[in-house]
Protein backbone atom coordinates (compact mmCIF):
# COMPACT_ATOMS: atom_id res chain seq x y z
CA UNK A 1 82.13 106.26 89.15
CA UNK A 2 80.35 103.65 91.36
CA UNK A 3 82.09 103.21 95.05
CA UNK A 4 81.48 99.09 94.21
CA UNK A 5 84.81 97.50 93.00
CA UNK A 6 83.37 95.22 90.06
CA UNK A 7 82.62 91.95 90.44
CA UNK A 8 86.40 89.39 90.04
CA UNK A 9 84.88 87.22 87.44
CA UNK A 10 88.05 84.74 86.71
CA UNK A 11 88.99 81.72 84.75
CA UNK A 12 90.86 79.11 84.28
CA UNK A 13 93.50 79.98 81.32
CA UNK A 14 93.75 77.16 78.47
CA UNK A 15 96.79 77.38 77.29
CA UNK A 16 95.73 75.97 73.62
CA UNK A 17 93.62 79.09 73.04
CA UNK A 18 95.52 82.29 74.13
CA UNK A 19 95.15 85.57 72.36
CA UNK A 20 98.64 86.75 74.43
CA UNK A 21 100.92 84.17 74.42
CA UNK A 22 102.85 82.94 78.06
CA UNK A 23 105.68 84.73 79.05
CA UNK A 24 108.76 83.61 76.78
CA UNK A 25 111.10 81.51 78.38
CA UNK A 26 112.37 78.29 76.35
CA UNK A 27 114.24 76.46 78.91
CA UNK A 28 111.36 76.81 81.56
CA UNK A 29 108.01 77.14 79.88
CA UNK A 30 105.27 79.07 81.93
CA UNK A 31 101.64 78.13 82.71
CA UNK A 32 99.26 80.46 82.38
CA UNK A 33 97.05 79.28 85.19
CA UNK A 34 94.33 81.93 85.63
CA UNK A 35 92.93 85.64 84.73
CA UNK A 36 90.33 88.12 84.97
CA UNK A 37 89.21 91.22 83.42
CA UNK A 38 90.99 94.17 84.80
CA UNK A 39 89.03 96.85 86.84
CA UNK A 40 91.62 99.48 86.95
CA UNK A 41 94.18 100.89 83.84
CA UNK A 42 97.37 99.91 83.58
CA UNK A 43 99.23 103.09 85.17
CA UNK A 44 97.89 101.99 87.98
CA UNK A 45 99.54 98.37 88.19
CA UNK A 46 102.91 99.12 89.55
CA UNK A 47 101.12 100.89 92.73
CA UNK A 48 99.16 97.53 92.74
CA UNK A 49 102.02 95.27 92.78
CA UNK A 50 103.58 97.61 94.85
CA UNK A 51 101.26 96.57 97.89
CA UNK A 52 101.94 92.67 97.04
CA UNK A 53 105.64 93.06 97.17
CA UNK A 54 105.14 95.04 100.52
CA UNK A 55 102.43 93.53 102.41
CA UNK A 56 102.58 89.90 101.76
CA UNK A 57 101.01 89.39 105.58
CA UNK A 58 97.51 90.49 103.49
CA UNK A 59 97.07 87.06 101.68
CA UNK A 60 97.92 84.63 104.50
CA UNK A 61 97.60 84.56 108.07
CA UNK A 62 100.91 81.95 108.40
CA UNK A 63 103.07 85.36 107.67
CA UNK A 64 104.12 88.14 109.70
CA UNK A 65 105.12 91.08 107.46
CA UNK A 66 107.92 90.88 104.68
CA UNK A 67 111.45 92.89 105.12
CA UNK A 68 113.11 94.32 102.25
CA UNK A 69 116.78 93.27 102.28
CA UNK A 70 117.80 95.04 99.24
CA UNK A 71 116.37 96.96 95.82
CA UNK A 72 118.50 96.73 92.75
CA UNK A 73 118.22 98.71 89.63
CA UNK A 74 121.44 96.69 88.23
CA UNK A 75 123.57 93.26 88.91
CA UNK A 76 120.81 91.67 88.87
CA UNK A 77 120.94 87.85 90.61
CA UNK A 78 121.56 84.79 87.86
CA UNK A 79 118.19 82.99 89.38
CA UNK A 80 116.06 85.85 88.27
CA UNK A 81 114.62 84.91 84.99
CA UNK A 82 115.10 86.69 81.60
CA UNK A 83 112.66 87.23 79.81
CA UNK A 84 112.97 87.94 75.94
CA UNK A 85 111.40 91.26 74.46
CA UNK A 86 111.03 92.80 78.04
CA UNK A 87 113.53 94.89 80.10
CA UNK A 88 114.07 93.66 83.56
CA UNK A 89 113.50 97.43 85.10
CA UNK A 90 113.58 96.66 89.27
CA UNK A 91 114.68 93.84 91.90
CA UNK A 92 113.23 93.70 95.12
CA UNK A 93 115.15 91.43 97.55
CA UNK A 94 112.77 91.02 100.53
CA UNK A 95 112.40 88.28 103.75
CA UNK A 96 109.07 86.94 104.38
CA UNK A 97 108.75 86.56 108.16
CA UNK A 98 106.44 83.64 109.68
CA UNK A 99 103.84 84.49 112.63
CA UNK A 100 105.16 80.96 113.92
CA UNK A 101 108.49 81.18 113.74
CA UNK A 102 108.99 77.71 115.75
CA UNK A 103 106.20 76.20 112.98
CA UNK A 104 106.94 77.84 109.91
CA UNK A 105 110.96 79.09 108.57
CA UNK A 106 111.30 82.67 107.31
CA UNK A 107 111.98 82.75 103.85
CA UNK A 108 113.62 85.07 101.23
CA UNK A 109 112.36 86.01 97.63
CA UNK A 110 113.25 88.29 94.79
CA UNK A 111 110.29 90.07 93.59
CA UNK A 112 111.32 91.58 90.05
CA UNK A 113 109.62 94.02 87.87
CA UNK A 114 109.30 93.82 83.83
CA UNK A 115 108.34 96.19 81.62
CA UNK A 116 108.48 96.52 77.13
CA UNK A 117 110.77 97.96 75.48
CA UNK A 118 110.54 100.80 73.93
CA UNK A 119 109.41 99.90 70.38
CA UNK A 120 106.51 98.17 71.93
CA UNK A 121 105.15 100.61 73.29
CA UNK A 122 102.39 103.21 71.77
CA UNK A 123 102.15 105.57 74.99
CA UNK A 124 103.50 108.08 76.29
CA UNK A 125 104.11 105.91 80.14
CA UNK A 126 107.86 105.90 79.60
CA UNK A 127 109.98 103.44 78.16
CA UNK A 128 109.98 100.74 81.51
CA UNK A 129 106.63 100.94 82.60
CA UNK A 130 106.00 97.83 84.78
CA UNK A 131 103.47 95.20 83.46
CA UNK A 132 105.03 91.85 84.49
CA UNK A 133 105.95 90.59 88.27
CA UNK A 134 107.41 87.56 89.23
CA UNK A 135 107.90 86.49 92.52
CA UNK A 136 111.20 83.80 92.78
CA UNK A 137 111.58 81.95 96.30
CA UNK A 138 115.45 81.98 97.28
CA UNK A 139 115.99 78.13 98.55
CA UNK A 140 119.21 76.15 98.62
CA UNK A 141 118.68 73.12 96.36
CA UNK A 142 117.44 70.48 98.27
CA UNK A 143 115.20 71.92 100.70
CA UNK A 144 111.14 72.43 100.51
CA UNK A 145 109.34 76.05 100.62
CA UNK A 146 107.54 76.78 103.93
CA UNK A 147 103.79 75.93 103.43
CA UNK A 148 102.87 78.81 103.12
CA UNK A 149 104.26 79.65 99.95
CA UNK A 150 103.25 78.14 96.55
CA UNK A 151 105.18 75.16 95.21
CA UNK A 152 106.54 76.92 92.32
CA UNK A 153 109.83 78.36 90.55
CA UNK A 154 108.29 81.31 90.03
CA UNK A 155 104.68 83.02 90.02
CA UNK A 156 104.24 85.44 87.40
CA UNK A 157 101.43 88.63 88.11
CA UNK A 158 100.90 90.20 84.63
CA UNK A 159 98.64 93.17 83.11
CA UNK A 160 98.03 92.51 79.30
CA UNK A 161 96.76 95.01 77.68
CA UNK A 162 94.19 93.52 75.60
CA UNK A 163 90.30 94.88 75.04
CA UNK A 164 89.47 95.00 77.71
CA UNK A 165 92.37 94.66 79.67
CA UNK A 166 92.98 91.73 81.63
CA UNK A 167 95.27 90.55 84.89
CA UNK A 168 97.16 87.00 84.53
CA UNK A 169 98.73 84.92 86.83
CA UNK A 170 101.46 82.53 85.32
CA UNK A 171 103.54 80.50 87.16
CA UNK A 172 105.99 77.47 86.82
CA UNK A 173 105.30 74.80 89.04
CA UNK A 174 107.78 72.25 90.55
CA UNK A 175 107.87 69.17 88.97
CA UNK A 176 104.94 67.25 90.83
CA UNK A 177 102.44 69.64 92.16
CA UNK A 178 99.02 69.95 90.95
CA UNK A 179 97.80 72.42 89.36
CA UNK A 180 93.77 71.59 88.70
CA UNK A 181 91.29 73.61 89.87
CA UNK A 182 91.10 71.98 93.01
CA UNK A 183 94.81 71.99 94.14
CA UNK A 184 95.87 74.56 96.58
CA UNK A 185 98.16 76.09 94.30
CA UNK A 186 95.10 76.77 92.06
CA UNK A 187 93.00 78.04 95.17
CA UNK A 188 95.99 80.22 96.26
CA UNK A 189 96.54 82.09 92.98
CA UNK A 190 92.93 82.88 92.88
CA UNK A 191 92.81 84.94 95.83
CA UNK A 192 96.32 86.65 94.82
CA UNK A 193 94.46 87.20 91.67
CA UNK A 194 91.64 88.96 93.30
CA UNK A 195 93.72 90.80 95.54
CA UNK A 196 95.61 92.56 92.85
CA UNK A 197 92.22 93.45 91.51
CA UNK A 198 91.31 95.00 94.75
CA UNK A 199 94.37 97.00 95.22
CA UNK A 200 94.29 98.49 91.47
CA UNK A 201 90.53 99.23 92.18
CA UNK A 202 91.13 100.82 95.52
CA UNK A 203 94.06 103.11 93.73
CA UNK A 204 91.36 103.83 91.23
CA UNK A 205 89.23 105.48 93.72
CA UNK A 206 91.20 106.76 95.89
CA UNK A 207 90.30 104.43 98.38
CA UNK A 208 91.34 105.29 102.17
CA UNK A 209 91.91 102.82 104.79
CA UNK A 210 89.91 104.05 107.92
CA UNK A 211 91.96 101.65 109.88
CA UNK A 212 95.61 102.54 110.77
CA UNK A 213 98.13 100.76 112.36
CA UNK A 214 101.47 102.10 113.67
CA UNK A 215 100.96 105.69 113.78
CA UNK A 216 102.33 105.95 116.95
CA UNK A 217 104.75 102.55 117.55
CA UNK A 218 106.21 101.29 114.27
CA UNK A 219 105.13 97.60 113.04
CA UNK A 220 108.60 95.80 112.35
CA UNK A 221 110.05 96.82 116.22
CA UNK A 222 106.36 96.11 117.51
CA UNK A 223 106.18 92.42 115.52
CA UNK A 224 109.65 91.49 116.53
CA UNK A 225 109.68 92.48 120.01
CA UNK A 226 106.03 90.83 120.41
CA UNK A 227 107.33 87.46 118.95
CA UNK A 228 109.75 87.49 121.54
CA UNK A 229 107.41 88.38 124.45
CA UNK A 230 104.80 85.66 123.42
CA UNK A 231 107.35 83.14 123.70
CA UNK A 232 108.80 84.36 127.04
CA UNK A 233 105.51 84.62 128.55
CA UNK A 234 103.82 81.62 126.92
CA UNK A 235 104.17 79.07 130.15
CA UNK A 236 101.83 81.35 131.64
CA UNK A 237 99.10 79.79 129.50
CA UNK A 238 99.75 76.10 130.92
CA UNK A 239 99.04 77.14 134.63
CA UNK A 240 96.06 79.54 133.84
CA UNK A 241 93.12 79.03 136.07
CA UNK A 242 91.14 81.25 133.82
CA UNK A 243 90.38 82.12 130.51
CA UNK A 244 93.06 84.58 128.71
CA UNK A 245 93.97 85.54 124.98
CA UNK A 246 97.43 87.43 123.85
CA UNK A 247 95.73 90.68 123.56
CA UNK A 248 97.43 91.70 127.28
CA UNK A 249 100.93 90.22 125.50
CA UNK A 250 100.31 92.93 122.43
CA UNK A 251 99.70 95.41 124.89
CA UNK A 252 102.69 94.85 127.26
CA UNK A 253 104.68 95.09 124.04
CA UNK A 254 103.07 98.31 122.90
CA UNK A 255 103.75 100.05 125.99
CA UNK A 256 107.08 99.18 126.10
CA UNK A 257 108.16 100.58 122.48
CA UNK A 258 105.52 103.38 123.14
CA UNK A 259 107.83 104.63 126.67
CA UNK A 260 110.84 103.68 124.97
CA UNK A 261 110.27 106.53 122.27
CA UNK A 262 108.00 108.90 124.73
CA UNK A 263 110.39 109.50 127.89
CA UNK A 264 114.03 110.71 128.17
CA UNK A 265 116.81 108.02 129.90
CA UNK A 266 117.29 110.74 132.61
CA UNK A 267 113.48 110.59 133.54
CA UNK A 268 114.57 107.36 135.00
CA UNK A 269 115.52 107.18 138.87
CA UNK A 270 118.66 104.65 137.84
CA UNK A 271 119.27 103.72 134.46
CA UNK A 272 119.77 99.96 134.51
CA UNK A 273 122.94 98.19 132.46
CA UNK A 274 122.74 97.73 129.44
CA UNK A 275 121.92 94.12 128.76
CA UNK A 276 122.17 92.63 125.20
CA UNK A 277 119.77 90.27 125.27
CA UNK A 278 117.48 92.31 127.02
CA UNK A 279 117.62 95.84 125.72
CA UNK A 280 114.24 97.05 127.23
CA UNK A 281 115.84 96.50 130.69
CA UNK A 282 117.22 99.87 130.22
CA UNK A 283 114.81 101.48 127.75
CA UNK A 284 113.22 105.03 129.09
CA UNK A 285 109.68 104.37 131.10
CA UNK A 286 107.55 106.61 133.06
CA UNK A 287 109.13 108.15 135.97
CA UNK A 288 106.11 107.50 138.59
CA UNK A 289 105.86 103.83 137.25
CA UNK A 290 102.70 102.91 135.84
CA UNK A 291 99.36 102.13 136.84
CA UNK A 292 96.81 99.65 135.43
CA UNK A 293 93.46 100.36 136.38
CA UNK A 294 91.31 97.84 136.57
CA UNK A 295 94.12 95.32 135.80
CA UNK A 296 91.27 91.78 135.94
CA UNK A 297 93.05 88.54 135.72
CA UNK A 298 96.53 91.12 136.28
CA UNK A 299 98.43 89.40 133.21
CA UNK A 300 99.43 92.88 132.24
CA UNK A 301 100.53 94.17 135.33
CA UNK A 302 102.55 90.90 135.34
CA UNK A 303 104.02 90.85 132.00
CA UNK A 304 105.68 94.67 132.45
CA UNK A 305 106.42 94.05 136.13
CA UNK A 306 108.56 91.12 135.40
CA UNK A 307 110.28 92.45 132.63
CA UNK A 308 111.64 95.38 135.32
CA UNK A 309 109.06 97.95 135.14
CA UNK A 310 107.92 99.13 138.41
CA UNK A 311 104.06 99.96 138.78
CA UNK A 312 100.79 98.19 139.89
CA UNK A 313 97.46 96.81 139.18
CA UNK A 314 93.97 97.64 141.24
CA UNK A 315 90.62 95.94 141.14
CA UNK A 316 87.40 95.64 143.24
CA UNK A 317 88.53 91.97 143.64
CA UNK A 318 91.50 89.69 143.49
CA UNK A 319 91.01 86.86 140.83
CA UNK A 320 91.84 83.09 140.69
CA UNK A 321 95.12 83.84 138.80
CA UNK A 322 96.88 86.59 141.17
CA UNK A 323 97.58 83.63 143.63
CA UNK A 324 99.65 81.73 140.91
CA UNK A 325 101.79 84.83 139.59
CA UNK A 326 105.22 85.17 142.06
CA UNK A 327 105.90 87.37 144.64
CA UNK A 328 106.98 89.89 142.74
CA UNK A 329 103.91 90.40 140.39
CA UNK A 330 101.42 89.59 143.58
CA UNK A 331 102.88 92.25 145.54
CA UNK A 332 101.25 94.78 143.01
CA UNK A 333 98.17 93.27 142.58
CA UNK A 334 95.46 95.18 144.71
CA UNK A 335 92.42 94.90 145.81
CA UNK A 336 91.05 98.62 145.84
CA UNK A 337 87.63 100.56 145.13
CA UNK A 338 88.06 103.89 142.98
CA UNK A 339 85.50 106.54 144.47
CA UNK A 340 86.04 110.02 142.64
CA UNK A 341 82.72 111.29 144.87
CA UNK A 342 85.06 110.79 148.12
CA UNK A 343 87.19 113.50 149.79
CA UNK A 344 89.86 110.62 150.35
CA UNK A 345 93.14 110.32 148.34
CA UNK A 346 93.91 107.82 145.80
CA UNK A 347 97.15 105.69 146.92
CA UNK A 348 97.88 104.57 143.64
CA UNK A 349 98.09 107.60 142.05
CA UNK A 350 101.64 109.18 142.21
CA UNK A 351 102.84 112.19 140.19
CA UNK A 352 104.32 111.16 136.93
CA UNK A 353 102.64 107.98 136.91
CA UNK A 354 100.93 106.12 133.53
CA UNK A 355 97.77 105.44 133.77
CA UNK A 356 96.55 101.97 131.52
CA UNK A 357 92.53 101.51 131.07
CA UNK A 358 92.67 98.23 129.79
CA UNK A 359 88.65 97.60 128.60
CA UNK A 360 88.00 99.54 132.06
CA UNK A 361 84.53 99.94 131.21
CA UNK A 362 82.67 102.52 133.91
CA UNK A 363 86.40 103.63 134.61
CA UNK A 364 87.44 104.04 131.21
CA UNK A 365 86.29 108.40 131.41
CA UNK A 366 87.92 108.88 134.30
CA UNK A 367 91.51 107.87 132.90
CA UNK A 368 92.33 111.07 131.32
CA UNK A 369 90.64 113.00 134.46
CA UNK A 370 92.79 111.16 136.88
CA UNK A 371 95.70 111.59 134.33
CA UNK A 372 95.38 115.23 134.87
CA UNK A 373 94.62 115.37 138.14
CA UNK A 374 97.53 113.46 139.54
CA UNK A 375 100.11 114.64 137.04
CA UNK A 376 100.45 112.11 135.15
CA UNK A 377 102.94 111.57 132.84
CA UNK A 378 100.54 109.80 130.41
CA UNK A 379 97.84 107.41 129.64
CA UNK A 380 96.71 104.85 127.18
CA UNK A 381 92.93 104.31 127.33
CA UNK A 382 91.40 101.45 124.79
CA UNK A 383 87.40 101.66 125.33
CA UNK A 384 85.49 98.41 125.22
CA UNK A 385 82.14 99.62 126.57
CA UNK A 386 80.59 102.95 126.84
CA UNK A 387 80.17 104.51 129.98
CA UNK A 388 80.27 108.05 130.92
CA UNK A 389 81.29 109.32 134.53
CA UNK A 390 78.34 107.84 136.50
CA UNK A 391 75.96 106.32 133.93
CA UNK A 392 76.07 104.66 130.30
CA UNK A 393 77.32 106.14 127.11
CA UNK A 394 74.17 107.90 125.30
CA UNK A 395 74.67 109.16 121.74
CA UNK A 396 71.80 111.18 121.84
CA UNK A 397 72.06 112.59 125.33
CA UNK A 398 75.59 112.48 126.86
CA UNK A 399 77.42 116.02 126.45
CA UNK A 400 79.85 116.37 124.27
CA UNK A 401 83.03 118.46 125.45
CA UNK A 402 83.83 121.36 123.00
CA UNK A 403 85.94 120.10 119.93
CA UNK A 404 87.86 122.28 117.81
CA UNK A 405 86.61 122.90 114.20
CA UNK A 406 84.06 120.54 112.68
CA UNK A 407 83.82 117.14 114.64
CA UNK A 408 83.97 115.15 111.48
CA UNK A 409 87.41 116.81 111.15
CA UNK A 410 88.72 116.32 114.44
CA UNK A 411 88.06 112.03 114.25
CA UNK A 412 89.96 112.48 110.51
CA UNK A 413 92.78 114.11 111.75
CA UNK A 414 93.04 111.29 114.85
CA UNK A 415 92.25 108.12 112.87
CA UNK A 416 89.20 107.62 115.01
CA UNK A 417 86.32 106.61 112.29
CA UNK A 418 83.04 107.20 112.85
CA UNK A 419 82.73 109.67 109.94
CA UNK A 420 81.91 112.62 111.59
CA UNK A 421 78.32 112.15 113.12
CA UNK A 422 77.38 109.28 110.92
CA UNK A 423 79.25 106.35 112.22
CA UNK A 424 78.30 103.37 114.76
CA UNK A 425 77.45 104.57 118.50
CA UNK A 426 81.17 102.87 119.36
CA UNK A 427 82.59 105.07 117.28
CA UNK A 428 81.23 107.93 118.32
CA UNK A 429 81.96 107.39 121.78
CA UNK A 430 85.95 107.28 120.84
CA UNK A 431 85.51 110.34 119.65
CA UNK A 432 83.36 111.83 122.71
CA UNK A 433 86.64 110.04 124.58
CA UNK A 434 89.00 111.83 122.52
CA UNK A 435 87.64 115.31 122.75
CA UNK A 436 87.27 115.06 126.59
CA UNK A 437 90.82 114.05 126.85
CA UNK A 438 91.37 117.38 124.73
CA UNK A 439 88.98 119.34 127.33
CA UNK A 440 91.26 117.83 130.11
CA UNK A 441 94.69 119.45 128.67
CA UNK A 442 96.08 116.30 126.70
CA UNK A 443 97.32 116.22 123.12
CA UNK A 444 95.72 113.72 121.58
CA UNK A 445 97.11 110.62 119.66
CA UNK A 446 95.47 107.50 118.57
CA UNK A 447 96.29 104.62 117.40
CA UNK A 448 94.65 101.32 115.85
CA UNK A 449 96.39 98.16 118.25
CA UNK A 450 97.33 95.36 116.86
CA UNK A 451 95.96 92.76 119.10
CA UNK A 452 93.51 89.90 119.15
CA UNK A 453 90.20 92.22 119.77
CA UNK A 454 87.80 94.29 117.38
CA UNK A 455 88.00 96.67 120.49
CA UNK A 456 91.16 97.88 119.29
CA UNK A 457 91.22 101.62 119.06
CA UNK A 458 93.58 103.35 121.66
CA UNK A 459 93.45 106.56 122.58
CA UNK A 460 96.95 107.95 123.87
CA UNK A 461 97.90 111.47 126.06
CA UNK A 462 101.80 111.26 126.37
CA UNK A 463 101.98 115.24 126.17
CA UNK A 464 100.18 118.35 127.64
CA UNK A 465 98.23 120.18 124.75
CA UNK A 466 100.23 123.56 124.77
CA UNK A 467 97.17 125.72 123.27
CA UNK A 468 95.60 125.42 126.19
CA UNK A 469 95.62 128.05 128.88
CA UNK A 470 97.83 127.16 131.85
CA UNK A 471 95.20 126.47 134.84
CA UNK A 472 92.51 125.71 132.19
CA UNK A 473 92.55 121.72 132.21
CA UNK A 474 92.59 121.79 135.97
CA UNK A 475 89.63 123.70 136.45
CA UNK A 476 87.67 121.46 133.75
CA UNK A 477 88.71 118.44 136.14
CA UNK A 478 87.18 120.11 138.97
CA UNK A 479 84.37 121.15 136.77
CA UNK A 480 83.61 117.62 136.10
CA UNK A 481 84.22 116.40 139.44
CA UNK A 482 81.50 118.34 140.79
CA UNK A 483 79.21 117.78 138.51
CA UNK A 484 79.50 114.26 139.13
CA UNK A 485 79.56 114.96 143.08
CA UNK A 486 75.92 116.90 142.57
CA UNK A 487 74.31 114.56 140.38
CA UNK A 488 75.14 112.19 143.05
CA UNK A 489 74.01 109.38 140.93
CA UNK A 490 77.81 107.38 141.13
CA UNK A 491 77.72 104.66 143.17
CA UNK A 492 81.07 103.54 144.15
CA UNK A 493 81.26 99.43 144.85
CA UNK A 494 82.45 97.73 147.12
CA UNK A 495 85.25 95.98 147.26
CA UNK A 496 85.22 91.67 147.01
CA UNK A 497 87.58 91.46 149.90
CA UNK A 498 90.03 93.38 151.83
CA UNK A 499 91.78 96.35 150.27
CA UNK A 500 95.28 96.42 149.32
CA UNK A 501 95.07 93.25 149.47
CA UNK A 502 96.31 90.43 146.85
């Protein structure tokens, strides 16, 4: 079988020359408004549909995620059409959420499954096999769908199962709205209509997604808690003396969530109150604080530090924006140059700290070094560019640390990509990342971040890797420490302006 979902060839239905009629309904007729040959059987369309009904955020940017409210086998709801010859088999009740919930409303939908009777059917698929949905927006009469939803009744997805088969989309518009090839309810069904292609294809051939979200931090607590963090933090944008995107926002958030569900309440020195309308006052966090390294324009360090978490930032120099943050965030903003060649001790780096390497670049190695050799409680590292411990990332030269088992088999098992040894050079210095964070005594996690950047990968150590032999990770630190120290080719840099200061 070729690895190339077919070509979506649609067209516009006429209605005058059908060889499967619309969907019966006398007191609201249906419109068969477009269709395309099907590229996947029709066992397959209920897992299909099932990815429409679940991940509505796929087919437009204006929506968040959808929430299912309820799923009803019986009592069905009075607005959910009937449809004569077919047995109404499944409701789904879900909310779709808006990304701009001061732009766009939320909105609720019942998303209800169809299937022939019995007498119709000449398989052996069971009685109530699925091949109708219909999508019917929940509005109180009177009042206008969001914009981002289609100006109908209802929006019929169908698989007929003609020679060949073929996918339909049906709908029944409000009285008014166009429905020509150029309207946008036209344009609209077309891509749903190629969508449910893809998803039936990608079922077909057992297509995995190499990139996945929420392994580690669940997406509805992460969404909500973001929303709610972009709009507290949002006046930062007005006074900004530089430039800034809400990637540091989805970060602060992840964090949060991440320490809420990594560290116990009694790791805490004092566990705040309890305070309703903000819970993550008193969530668990890491008991040395935490420590962003390499923190730039410090809106990271300032997002966690004002919503009560204690820890710092350090760079070689204090930006523009530092000056306009309050007291509270400039006091742990600092000026300071990391040198792992000198004898010195690092003053930011207290036992049971978290360590962040935000895009560190030439620090971005050292993170789960310094994780181990301070005692950290954890680390999140997300790699932007590729730097080993005193000179660039080289695929072809730069060591790799051993990995257990086949390396192609360690990035599978960590959703890094990179397909073993055939992926991009990025990739395969995640996983060069990952397997020295293994050679330093972390269990690794990883996780796919849901921010604003196509450097999104993270690469987490919340937990020592118990296979490994008690001094073991330690004397791999110091291994790589002096190896660095004789090669003698880091140069540490100076710092632009006076240390610890801000």
């Amino acid at each position: 079988m070729s690895a190339h979902r077919p070509r979506c060839v649609p067209s516009q239905c006429n209605p005058s020359n059908l060889a499967t009629p619309p969907l019966p309904d006398e007191s609201n007729p249906w419109l068969p408004l477009i269709s395309c040959p099907a590229s996947f059987p029709f066992e397959l369309f209920e897992i299909a549909i099932s990815q429409l009904i679940h991940h509505p955020e796929y087919n437009s940017t204006l929506i968040l995620r959808s929430d299912t409210v309820a799923e009803m086998a019986d009592g069905f709801p009075t607005s959910v059409p009937l449809l004569k010859g077919r047995q109404l088999i499944r409701v789904v009740h879900r909310k779709l959420l808006a990304r701009r919930p001061g732009r766009d409303g939320s909105l609720e939908q019942y998303c209800s499954l169809y299937g022939l009777l019995l007498d119709d059917l000449n398989d052996s698929l069971g009685a109530y096999s699925a091949d109708t949905l219909i999508l019917t927006p929940i509005v109180p009469e009177g009042f206008p769908l969001p914009y981002y939803h289609p100006q109908v009744l209802h929006l019929a997805f169908r698989y007929i199962r003609s020679e060949p088969p073929t996918l339909r989309i049906e709908v029944i518009p409000l009285p008014g709205t166009p429905t020509d090839p150029n309207a946008r309810l036209y344009r609209t069904c077309l891509a749903l209509l190629d969508t449910l292609d893809r998803y039936g294809w990608g079922a077909l051939t057992n297509y995995k997604k190499r990139v996945m979200h929420d392994c580690l931090v669940p997406r509805e607590p992460y969404q909500d808690l973001y929303l709610l963090m972009r709009e507290r933090h949002k006046h930062v944008v007005d006074t900004w003396q530089e430039l800034i995107d809400l990637q540091d926002i989805g970060i602060a958030t992840y964090l949060m969530l991440l320490w809420k569900d990594s560290y116990a309440t009694s790791a805490m020195k004092e566990a705040p109150v309890a305070n309703r309308d903000e819970p993550w006052r008193s969530w668990p966090r890491p008991p040395g604080g935490f420590l962003d390294f390499g923190c730039g324009n410090g809106l990271l360090t300032h997002i966690l530090v004002q919503e009560g978490y204690e820890g710092a930032g350090i760079d070689l120099r204090a930006r523009t924006s530092w000056s306009h943050y309050p007291t509270s965030t400039q006091s742990s903003l600092h000026v300071h140059a990391f040198n792992p060649t000198s004898s010195s001790s690092e003053p930011y780096f207290k036992p049971g700290i978290f360590i962040i390497g935000n895009h560190a670049d030439e620090l971005t190695p050292w993170v789960p070094v310094f994780s181990t050799l301070h005692s950290a409680s954890g680390y999140l590292s997300i790699p932007c560019c590729a730097w080993s411990f005193d000179t660039k990332y080289e695929r072809s030269s730069t060591a790799m640390f051993p990995i257990p088992g086949e390396g192609s088999e360690f990035a599978d098992t960590l959703n890094l990509g990179g397909d073993g040894g055939n992926g991009s050079s990025y990739s395969m210095y995640r996983i060069w990342l990952a397997s020295l964070s293994l050679y330093c005594g972390w269990e690794v996690e990883c996780e796919t971040l849901r921010i604003p950047s196509t450097r999104n990968w993270a690469i987490v150590g919340r937990r020592r890797n118990k296979d490994a032999p008690a001094e073991q990770p330690e004397e791999n630190v110091q291994r790589i420490m002096q190896n660095v120290a004789e090669r003698d080719i880091f140069k540490a840099r100076k710092p632009e302006g006076k240390e610890s200061a801000h």
